[in-house]
C-alpha atoms as a PDB file:
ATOM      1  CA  UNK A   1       8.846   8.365 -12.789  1.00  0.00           C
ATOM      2  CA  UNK A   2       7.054   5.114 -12.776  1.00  0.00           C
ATOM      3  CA  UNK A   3       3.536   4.876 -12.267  1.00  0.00           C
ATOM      4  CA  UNK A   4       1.726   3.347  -8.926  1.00  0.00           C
ATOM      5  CA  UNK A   5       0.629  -0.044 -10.551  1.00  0.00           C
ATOM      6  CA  UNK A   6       3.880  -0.696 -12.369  1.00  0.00           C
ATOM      7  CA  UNK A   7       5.571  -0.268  -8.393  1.00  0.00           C
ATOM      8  CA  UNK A   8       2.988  -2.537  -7.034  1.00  0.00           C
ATOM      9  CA  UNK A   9       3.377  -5.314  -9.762  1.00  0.00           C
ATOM     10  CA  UNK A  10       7.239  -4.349  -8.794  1.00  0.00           C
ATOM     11  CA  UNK A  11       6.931  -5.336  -4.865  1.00  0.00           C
ATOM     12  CA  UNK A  12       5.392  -8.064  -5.962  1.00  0.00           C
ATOM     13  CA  UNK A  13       6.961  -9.748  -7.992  1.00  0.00           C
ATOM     14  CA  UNK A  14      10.325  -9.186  -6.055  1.00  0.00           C
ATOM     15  CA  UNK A  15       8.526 -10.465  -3.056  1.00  0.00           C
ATOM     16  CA  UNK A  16       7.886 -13.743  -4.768  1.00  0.00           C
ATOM     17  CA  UNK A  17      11.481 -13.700  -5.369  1.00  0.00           C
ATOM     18  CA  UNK A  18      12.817 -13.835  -2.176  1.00  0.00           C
ATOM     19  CA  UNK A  19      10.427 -16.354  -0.614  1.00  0.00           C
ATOM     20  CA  UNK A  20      12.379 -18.330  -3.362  1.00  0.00           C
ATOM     21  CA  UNK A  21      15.415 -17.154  -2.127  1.00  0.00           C
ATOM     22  CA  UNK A  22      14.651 -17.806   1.603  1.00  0.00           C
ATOM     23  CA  UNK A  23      13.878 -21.591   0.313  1.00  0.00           C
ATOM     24  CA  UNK A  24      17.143 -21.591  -1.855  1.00  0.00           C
ATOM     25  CA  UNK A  25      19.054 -20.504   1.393  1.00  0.00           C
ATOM     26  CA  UNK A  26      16.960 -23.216   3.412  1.00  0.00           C
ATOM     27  CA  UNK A  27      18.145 -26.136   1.333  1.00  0.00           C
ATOM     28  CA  UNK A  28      21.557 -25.031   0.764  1.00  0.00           C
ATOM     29  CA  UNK A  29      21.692 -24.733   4.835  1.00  0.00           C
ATOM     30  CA  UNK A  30      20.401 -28.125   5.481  1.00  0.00           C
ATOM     31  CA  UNK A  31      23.285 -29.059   2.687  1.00  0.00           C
ATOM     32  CA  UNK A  32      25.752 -27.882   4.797  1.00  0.00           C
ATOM     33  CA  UNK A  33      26.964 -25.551   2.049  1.00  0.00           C
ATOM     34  CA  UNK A  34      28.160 -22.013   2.847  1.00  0.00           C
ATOM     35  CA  UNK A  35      25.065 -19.577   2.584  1.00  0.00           C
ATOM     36  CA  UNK A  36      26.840 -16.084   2.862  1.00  0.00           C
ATOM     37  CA  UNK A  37      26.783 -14.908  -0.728  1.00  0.00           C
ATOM     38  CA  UNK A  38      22.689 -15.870  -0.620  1.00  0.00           C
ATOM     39  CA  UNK A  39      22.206 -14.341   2.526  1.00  0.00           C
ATOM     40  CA  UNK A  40      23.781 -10.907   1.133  1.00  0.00           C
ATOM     41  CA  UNK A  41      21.232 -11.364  -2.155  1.00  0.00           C
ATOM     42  CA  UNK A  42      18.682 -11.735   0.141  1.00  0.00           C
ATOM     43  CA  UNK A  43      18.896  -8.779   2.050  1.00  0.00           C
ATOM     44  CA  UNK A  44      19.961  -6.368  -1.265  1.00  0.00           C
ATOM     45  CA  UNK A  45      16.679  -7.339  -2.188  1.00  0.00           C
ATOM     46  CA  UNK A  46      14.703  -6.692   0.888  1.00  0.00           C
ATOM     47  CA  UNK A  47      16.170  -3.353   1.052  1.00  0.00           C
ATOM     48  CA  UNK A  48      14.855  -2.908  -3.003  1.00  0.00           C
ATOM     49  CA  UNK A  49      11.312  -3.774  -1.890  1.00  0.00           C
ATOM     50  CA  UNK A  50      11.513  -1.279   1.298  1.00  0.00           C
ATOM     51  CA  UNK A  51      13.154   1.316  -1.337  1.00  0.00           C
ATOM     52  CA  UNK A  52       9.848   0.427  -3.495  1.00  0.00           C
ATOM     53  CA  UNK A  53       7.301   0.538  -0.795  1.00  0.00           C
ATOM     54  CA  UNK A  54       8.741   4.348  -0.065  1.00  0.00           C
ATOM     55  CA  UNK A  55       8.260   4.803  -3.474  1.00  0.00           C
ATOM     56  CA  UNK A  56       4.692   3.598  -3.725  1.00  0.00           C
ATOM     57  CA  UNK A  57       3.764   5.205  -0.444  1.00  0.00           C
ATOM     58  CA  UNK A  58       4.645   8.527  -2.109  1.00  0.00           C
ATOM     59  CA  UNK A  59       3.230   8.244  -5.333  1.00  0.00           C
ATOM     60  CA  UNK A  60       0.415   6.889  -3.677  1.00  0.00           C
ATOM     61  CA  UNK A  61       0.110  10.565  -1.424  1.00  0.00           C
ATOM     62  CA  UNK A  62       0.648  12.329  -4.507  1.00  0.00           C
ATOM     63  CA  UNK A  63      -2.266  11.044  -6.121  1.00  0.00           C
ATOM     64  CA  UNK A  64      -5.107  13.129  -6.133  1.00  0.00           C
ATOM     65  CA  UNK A  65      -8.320  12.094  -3.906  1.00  0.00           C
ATOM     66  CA  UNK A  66     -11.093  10.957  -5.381  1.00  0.00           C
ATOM     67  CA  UNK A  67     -14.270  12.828  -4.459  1.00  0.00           C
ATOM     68  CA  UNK A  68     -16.256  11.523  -1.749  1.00  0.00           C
ATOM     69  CA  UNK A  69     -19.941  10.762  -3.877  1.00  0.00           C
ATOM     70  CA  UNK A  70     -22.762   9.006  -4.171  1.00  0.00           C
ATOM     71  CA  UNK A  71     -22.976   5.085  -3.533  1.00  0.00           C
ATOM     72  CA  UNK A  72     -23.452   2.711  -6.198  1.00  0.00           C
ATOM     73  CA  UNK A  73     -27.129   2.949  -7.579  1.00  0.00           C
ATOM     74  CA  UNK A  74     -27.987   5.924  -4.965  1.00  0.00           C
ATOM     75  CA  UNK A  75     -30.297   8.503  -4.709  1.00  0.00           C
ATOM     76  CA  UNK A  76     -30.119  11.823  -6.806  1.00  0.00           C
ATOM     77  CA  UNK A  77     -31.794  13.994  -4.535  1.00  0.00           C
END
């Protein structure tokens, strides 16, 4: 199972990708070229980054706490 940061780098990087996508599919709209095949990548992706965010969200909840202690430079007694 992958670990929390390698998901995170994950959504991110796959949310760059479909702002690029989005533009892609802007430019080939305002071509007047058929956008059908983009618009299916798109949302295969979208659902991949949903899939990940479950996937962070629950190796996120299985990570144990960390304990609740002193601030920064605080008091011993």
């Amino acid at each position: 199972m992958p670990d929390l940061d390698y998901v995170r780098r994950e959504i991110e990087r796959m949310r760059i990708q479909i702002g690029r996508q989005r533009k892609e599919i802007l430019q080939l709209q305002r071509a007047g070229i058929g956008t059908a095949s983009a618009e299916a990548l798109l949302s295969r992706m979208e659902a991949k980054v949903e899939t990940l965010c479950a996937e962070r969200d629950t190796l996120k909840a299985a990570q144990p706490r960390a304990a609740k202690g002193r601030v920064l430079g605080g008091r011993t007694w």
